[in-house]
PDB file of N, CA and C in Angstrom:
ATOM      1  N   UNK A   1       0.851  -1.163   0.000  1.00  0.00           N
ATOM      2  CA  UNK A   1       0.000   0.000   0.000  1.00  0.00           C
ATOM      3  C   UNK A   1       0.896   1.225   0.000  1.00  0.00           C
ATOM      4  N   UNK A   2       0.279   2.321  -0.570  1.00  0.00           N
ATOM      5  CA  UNK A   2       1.030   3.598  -0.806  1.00  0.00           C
ATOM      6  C   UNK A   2       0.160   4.418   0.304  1.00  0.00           C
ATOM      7  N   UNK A   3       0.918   5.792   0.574  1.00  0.00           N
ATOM      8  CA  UNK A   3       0.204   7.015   0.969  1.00  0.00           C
ATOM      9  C   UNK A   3       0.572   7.970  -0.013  1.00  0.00           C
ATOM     10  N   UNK A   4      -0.423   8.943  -0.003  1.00  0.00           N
ATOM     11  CA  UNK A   4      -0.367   9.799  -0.554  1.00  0.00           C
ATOM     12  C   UNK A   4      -0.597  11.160   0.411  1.00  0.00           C
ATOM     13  N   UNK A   5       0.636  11.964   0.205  1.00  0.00           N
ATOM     14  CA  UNK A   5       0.767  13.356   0.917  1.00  0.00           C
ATOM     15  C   UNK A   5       0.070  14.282   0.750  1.00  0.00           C
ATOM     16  N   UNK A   6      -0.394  14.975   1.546  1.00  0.00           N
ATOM     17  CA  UNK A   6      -0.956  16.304   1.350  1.00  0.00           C
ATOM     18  C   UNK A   6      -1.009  16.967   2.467  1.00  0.00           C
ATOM     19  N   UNK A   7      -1.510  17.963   2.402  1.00  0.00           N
ATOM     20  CA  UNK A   7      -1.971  19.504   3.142  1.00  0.00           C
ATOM     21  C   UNK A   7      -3.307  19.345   4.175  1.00  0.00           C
ATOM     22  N   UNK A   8      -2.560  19.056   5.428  1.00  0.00           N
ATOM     23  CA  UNK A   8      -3.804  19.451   6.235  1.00  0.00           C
ATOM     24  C   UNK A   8      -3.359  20.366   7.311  1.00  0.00           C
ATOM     25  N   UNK A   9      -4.090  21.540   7.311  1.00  0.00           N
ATOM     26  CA  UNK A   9      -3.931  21.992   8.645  1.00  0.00           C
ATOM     27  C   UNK A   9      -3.633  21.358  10.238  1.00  0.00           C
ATOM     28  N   UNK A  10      -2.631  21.954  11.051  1.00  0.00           N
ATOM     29  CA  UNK A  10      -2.685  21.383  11.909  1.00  0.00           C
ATOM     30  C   UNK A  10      -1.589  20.040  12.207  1.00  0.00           C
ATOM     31  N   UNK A  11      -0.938  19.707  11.383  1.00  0.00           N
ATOM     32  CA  UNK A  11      -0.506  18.437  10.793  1.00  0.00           C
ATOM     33  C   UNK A  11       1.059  18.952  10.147  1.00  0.00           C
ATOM     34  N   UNK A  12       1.977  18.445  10.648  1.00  0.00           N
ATOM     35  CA  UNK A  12       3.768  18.703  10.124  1.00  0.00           C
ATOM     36  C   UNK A  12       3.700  17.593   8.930  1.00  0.00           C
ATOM     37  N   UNK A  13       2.791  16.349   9.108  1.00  0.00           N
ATOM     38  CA  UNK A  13       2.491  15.615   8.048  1.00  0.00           C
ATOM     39  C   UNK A  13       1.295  14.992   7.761  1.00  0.00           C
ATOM     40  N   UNK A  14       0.327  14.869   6.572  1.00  0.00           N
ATOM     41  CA  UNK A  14      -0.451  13.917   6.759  1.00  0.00           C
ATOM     42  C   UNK A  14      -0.862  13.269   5.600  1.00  0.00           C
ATOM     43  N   UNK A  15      -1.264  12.317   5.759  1.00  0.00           N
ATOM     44  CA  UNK A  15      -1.396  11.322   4.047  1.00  0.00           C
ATOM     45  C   UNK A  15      -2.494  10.336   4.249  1.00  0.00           C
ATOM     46  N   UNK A  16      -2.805  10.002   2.887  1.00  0.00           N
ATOM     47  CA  UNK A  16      -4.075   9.633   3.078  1.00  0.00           C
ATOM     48  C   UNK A  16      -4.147   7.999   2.414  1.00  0.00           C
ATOM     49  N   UNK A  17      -4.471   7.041   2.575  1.00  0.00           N
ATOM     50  CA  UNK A  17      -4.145   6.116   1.876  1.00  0.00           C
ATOM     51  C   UNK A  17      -4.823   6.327   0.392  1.00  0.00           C
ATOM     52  N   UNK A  18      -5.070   5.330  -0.679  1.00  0.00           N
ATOM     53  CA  UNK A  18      -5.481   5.563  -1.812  1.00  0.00           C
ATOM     54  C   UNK A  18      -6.730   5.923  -1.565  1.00  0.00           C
ATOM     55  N   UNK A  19      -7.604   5.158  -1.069  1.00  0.00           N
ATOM     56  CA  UNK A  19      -9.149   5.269  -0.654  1.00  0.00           C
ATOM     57  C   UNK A  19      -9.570   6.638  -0.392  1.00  0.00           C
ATOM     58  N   UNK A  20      -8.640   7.350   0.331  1.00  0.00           N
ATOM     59  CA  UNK A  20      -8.857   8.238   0.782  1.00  0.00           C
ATOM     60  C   UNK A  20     -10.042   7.773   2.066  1.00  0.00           C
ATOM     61  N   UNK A  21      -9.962   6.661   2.635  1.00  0.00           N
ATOM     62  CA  UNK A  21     -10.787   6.390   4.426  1.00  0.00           C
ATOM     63  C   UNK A  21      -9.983   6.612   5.119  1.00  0.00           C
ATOM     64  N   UNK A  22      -8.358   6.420   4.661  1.00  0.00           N
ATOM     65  CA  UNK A  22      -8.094   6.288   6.374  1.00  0.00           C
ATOM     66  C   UNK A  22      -6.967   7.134   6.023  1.00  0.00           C
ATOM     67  N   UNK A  23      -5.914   7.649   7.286  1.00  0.00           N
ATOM     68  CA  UNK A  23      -4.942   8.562   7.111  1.00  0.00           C
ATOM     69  C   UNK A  23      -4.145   8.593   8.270  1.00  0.00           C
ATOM     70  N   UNK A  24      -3.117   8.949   7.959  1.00  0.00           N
ATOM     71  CA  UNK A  24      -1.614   9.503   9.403  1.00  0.00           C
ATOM     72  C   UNK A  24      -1.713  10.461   9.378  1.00  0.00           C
ATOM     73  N   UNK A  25      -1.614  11.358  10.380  1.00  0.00           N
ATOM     74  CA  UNK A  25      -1.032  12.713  10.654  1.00  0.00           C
ATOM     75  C   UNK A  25       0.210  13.073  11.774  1.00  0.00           C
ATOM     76  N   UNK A  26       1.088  13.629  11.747  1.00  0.00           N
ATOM     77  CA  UNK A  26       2.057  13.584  12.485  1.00  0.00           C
ATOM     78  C   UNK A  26       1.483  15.355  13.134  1.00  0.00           C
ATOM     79  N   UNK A  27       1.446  15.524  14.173  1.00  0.00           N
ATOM     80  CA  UNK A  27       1.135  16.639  14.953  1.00  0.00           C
ATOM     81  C   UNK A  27       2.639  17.789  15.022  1.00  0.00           C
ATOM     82  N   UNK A  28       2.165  18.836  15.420  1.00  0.00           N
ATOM     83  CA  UNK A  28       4.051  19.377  15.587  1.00  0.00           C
ATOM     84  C   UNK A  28       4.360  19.234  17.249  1.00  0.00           C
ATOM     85  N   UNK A  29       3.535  18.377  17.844  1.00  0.00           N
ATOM     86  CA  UNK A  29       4.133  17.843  19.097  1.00  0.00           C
ATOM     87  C   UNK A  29       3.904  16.758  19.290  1.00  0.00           C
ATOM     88  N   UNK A  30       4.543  16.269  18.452  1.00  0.00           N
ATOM     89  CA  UNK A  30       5.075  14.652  17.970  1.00  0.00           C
ATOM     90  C   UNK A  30       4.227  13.580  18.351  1.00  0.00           C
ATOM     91  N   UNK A  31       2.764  13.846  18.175  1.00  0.00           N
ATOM     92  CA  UNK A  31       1.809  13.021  18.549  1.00  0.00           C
ATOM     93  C   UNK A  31       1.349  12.248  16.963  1.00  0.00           C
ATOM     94  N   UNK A  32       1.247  11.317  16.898  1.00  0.00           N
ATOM     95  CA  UNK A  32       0.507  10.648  15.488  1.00  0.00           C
ATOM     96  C   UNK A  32      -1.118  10.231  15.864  1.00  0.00           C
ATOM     97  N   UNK A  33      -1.850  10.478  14.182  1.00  0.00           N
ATOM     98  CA  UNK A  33      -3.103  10.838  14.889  1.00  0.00           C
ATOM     99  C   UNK A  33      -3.310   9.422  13.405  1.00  0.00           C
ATOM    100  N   UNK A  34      -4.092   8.429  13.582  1.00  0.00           N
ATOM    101  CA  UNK A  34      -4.966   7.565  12.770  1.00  0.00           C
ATOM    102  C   UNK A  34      -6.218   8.299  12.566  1.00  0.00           C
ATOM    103  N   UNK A  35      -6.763   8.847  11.290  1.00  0.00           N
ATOM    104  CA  UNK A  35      -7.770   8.891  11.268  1.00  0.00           C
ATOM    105  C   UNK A  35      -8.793   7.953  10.178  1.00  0.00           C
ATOM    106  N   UNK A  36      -9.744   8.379  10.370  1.00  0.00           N
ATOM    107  CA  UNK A  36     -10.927   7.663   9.192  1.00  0.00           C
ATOM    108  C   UNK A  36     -11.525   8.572   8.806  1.00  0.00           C
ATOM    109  N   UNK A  37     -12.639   8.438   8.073  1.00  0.00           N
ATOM    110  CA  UNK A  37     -14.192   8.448   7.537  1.00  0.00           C
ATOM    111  C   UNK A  37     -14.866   7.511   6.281  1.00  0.00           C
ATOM    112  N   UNK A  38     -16.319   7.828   6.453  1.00  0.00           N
ATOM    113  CA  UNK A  38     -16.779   6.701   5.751  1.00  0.00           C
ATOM    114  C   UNK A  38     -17.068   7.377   4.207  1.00  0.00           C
ATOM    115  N   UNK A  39     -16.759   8.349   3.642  1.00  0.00           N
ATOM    116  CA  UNK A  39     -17.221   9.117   2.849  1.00  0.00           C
ATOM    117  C   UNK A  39     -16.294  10.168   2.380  1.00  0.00           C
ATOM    118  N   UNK A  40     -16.003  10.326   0.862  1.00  0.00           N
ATOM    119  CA  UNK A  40     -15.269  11.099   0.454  1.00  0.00           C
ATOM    120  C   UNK A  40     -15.769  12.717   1.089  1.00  0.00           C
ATOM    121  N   UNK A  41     -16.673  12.945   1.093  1.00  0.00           N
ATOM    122  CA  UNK A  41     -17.345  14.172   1.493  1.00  0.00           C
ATOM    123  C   UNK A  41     -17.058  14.585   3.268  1.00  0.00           C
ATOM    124  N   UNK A  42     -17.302  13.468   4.003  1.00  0.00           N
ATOM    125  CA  UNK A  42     -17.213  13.533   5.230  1.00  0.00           C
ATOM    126  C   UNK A  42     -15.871  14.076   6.481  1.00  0.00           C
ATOM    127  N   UNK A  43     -15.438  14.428   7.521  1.00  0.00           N
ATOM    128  CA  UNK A  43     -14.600  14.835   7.802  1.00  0.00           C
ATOM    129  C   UNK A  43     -14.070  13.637   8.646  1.00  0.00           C
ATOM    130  N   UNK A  44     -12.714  14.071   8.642  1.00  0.00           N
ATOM    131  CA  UNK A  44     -11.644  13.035   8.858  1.00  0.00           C
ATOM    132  C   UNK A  44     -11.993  13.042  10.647  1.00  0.00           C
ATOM    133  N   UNK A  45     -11.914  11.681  11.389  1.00  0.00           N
ATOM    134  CA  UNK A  45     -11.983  11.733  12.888  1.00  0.00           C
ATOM    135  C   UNK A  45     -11.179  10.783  12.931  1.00  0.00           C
ATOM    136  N   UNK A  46     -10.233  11.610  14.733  1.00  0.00           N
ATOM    137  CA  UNK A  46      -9.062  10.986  15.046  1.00  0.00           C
ATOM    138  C   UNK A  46      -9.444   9.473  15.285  1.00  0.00           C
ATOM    139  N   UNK A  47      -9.424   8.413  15.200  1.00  0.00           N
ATOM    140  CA  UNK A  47      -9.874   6.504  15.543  1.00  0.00           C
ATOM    141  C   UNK A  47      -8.682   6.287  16.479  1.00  0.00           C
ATOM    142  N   UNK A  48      -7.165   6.793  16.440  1.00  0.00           N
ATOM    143  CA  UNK A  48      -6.548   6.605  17.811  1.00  0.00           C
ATOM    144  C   UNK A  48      -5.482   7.288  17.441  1.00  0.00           C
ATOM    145  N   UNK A  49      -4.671   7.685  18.682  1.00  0.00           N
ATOM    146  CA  UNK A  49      -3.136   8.249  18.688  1.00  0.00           C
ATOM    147  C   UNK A  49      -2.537   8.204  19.116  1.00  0.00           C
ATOM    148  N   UNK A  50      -0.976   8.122  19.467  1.00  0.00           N
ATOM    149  CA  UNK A  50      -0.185   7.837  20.505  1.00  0.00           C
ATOM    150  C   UNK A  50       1.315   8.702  20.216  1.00  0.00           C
ATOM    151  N   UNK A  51       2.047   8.358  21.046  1.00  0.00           N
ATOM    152  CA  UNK A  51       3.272   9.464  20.797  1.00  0.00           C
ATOM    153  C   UNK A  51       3.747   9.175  19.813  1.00  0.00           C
ATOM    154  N   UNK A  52       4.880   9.931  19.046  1.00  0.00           N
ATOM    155  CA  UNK A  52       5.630   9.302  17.983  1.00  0.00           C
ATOM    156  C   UNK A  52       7.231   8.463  18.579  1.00  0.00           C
ATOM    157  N   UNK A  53       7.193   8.906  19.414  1.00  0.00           N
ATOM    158  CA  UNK A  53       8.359   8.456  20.156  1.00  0.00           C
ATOM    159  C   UNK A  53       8.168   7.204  20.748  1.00  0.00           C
ATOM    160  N   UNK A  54       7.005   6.752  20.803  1.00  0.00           N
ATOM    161  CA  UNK A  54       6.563   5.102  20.689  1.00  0.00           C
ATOM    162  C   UNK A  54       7.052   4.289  20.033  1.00  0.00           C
ATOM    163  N   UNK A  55       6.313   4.771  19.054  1.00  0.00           N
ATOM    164  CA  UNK A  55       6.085   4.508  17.628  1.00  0.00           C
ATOM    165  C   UNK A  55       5.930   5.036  16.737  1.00  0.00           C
ATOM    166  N   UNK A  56       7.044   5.427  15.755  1.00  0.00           N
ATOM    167  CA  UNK A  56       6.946   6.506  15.060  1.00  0.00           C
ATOM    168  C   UNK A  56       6.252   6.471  13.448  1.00  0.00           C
ATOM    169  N   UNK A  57       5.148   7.034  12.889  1.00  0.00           N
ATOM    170  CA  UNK A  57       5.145   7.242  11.733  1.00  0.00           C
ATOM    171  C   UNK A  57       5.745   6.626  11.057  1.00  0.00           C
ATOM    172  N   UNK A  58       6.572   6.956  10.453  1.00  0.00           N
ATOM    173  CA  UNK A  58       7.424   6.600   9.673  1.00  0.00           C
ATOM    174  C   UNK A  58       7.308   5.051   9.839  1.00  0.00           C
ATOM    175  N   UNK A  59       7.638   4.476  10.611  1.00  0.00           N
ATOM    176  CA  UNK A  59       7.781   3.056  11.246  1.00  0.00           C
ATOM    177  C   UNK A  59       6.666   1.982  10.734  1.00  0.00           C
ATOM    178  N   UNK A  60       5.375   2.907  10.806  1.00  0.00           N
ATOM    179  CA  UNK A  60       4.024   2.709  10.676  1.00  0.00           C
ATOM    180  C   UNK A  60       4.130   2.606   8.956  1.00  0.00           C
ATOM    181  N   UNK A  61       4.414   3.697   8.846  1.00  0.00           N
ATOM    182  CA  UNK A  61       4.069   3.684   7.374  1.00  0.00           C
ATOM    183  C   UNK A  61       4.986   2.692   6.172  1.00  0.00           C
ATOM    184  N   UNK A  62       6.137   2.388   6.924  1.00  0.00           N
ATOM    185  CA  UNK A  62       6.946   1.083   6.392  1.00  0.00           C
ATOM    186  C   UNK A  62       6.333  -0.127   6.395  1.00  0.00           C
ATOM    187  N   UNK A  63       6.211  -0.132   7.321  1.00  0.00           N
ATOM    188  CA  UNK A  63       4.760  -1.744   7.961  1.00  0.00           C
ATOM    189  C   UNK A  63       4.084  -1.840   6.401  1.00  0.00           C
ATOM    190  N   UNK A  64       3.566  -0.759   6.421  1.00  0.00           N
ATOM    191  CA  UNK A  64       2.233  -1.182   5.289  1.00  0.00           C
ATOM    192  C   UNK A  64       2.307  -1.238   4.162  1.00  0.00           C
ATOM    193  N   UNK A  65       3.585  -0.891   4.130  1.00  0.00           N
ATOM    194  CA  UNK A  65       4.142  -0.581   2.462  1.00  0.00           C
ATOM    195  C   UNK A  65       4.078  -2.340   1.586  1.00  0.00           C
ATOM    196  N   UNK A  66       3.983  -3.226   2.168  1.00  0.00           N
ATOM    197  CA  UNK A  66       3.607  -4.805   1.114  1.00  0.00           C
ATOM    198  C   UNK A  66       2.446  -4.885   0.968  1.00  0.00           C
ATOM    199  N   UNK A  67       1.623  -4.233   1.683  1.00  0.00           N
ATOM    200  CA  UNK A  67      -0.065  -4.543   2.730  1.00  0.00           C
ATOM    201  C   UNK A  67      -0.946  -3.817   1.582  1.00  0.00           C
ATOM    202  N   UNK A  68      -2.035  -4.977   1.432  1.00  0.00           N
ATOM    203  CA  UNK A  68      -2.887  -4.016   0.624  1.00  0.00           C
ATOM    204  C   UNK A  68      -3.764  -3.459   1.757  1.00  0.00           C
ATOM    205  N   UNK A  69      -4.485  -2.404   0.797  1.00  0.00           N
ATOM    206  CA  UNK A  69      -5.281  -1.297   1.634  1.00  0.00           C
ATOM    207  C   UNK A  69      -6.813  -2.363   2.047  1.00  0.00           C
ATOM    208  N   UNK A  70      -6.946  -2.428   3.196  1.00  0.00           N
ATOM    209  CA  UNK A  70      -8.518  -2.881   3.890  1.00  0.00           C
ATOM    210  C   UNK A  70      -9.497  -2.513   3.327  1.00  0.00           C
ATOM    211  N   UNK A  71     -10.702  -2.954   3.153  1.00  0.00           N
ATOM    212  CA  UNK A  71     -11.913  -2.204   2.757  1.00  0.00           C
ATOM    213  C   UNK A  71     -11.860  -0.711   4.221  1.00  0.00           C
ATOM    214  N   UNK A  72     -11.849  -1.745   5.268  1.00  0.00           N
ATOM    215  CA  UNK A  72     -11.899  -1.252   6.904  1.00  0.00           C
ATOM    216  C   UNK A  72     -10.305  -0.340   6.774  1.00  0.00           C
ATOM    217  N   UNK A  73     -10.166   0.663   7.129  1.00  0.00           N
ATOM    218  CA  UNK A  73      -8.960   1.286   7.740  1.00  0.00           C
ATOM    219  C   UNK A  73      -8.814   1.016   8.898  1.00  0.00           C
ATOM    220  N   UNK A  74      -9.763   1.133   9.701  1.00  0.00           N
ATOM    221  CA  UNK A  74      -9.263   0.566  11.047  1.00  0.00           C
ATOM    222  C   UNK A  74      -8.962  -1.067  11.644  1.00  0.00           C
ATOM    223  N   UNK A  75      -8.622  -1.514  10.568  1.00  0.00           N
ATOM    224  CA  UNK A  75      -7.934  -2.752  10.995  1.00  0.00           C
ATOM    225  C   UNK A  75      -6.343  -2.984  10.303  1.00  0.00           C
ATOM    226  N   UNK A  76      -6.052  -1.613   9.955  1.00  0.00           N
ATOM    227  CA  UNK A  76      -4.464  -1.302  10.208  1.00  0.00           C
ATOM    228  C   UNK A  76      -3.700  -0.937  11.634  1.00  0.00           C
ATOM    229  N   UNK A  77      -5.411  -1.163  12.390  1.00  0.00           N
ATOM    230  CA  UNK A  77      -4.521  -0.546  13.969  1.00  0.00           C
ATOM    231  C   UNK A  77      -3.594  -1.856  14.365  1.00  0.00           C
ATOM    232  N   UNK A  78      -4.658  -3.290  13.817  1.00  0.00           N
ATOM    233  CA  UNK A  78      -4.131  -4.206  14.608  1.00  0.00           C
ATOM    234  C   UNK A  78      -3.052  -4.568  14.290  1.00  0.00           C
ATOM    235  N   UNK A  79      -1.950  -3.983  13.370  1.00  0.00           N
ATOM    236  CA  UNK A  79      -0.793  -4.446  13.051  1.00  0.00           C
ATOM    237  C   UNK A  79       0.212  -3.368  13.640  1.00  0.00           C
ATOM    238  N   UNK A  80      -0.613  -2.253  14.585  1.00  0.00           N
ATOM    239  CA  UNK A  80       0.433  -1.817  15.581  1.00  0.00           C
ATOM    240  C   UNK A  80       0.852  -2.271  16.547  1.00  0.00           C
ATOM    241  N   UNK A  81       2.477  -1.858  17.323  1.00  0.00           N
ATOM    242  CA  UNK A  81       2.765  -3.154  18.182  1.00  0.00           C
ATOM    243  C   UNK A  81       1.688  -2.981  19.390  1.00  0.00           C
ATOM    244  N   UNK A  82       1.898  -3.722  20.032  1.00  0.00           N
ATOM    245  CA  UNK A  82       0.837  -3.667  21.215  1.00  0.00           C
ATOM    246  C   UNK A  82       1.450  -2.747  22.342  1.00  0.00           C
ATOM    247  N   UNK A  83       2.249  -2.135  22.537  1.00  0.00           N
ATOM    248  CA  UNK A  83       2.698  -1.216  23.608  1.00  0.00           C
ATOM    249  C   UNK A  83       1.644   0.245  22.583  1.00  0.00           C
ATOM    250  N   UNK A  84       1.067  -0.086  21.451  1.00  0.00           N
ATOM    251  CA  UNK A  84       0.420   1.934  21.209  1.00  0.00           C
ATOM    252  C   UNK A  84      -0.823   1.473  20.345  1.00  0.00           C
ATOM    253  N   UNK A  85      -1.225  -0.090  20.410  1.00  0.00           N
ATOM    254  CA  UNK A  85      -2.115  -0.412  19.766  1.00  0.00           C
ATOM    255  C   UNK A  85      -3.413  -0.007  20.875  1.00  0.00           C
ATOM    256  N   UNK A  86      -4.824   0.180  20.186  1.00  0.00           N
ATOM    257  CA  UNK A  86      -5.930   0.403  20.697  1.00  0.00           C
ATOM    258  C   UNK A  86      -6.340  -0.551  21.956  1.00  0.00           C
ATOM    259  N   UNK A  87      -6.828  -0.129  23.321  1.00  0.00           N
ATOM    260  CA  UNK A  87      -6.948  -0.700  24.042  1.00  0.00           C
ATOM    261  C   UNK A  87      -8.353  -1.357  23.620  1.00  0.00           C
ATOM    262  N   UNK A  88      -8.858  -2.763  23.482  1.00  0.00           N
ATOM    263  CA  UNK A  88      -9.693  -3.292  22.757  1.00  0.00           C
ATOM    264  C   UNK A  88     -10.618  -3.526  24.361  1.00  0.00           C
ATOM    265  N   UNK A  89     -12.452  -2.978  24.627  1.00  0.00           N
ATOM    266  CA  UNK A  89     -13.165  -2.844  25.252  1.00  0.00           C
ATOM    267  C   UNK A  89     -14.178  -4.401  25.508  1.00  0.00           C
TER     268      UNK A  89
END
Protein backbone atom coordinates (compact mmCIF):
# COMPACT_ATOMS: atom_id res chain seq x y z
CA UNK A 1 0.00 0.00 0.00
CA UNK A 2 1.03 3.60 -0.81
CA UNK A 3 0.20 7.01 0.97
CA UNK A 4 -0.37 9.80 -0.55
CA UNK A 5 0.77 13.36 0.92
CA UNK A 6 -0.96 16.30 1.35
CA UNK A 7 -1.97 19.50 3.14
CA UNK A 8 -3.80 19.45 6.23
CA UNK A 9 -3.93 21.99 8.65
CA UNK A 10 -2.68 21.38 11.91
CA UNK A 11 -0.51 18.44 10.79
CA UNK A 12 3.77 18.70 10.12
CA UNK A 13 2.49 15.61 8.05
CA UNK A 14 -0.45 13.92 6.76
CA UNK A 15 -1.40 11.32 4.05
CA UNK A 16 -4.07 9.63 3.08
CA UNK A 17 -4.14 6.12 1.88
CA UNK A 18 -5.48 5.56 -1.81
CA UNK A 19 -9.15 5.27 -0.65
CA UNK A 20 -8.86 8.24 0.78
CA UNK A 21 -10.79 6.39 4.43
CA UNK A 22 -8.09 6.29 6.37
CA UNK A 23 -4.94 8.56 7.11
CA UNK A 24 -1.61 9.50 9.40
CA UNK A 25 -1.03 12.71 10.65
CA UNK A 26 2.06 13.58 12.49
CA UNK A 27 1.13 16.64 14.95
CA UNK A 28 4.05 19.38 15.59
CA UNK A 29 4.13 17.84 19.10
CA UNK A 30 5.07 14.65 17.97
CA UNK A 31 1.81 13.02 18.55
CA UNK A 32 0.51 10.65 15.49
CA UNK A 33 -3.10 10.84 14.89
CA UNK A 34 -4.97 7.57 12.77
CA UNK A 35 -7.77 8.89 11.27
CA UNK A 36 -10.93 7.66 9.19
CA UNK A 37 -14.19 8.45 7.54
CA UNK A 38 -16.78 6.70 5.75
CA UNK A 39 -17.22 9.12 2.85
CA UNK A 40 -15.27 11.10 0.45
CA UNK A 41 -17.35 14.17 1.49
CA UNK A 42 -17.21 13.53 5.23
CA UNK A 43 -14.60 14.84 7.80
CA UNK A 44 -11.64 13.04 8.86
CA UNK A 45 -11.98 11.73 12.89
CA UNK A 46 -9.06 10.99 15.05
CA UNK A 47 -9.87 6.50 15.54
CA UNK A 48 -6.55 6.60 17.81
CA UNK A 49 -3.14 8.25 18.69
CA UNK A 50 -0.19 7.84 20.51
CA UNK A 51 3.27 9.46 20.80
CA UNK A 52 5.63 9.30 17.98
CA UNK A 53 8.36 8.46 20.16
CA UNK A 54 6.56 5.10 20.69
CA UNK A 55 6.09 4.51 17.63
CA UNK A 56 6.95 6.51 15.06
CA UNK A 57 5.14 7.24 11.73
CA UNK A 58 7.42 6.60 9.67
CA UNK A 59 7.78 3.06 11.25
CA UNK A 60 4.02 2.71 10.68
CA UNK A 61 4.07 3.68 7.37
CA UNK A 62 6.95 1.08 6.39
CA UNK A 63 4.76 -1.74 7.96
CA UNK A 64 2.23 -1.18 5.29
CA UNK A 65 4.14 -0.58 2.46
CA UNK A 66 3.61 -4.81 1.11
CA UNK A 67 -0.06 -4.54 2.73
CA UNK A 68 -2.89 -4.02 0.62
CA UNK A 69 -5.28 -1.30 1.63
CA UNK A 70 -8.52 -2.88 3.89
CA UNK A 71 -11.91 -2.20 2.76
CA UNK A 72 -11.90 -1.25 6.90
CA UNK A 73 -8.96 1.29 7.74
CA UNK A 74 -9.26 0.57 11.05
CA UNK A 75 -7.93 -2.75 10.99
CA UNK A 76 -4.46 -1.30 10.21
CA UNK A 77 -4.52 -0.55 13.97
CA UNK A 78 -4.13 -4.21 14.61
CA UNK A 79 -0.79 -4.45 13.05
CA UNK A 80 0.43 -1.82 15.58
CA UNK A 81 2.76 -3.15 18.18
CA UNK A 82 0.84 -3.67 21.21
CA UNK A 83 2.70 -1.22 23.61
CA UNK A 84 0.42 1.93 21.21
CA UNK A 85 -2.11 -0.41 19.77
CA UNK A 86 -5.93 0.40 20.70
CA UNK A 87 -6.95 -0.70 24.04
CA UNK A 88 -9.69 -3.29 22.76
CA UNK A 89 -13.17 -2.84 25.25
Amino acid sequence: MYFITTNKPGYVLFCTTPSERGALGLTDKQVVHFLVRTDAAAEWTVAHQWNAADYSHTDFLALLHHRDEPHDPAELLKLLPESVRPRQH
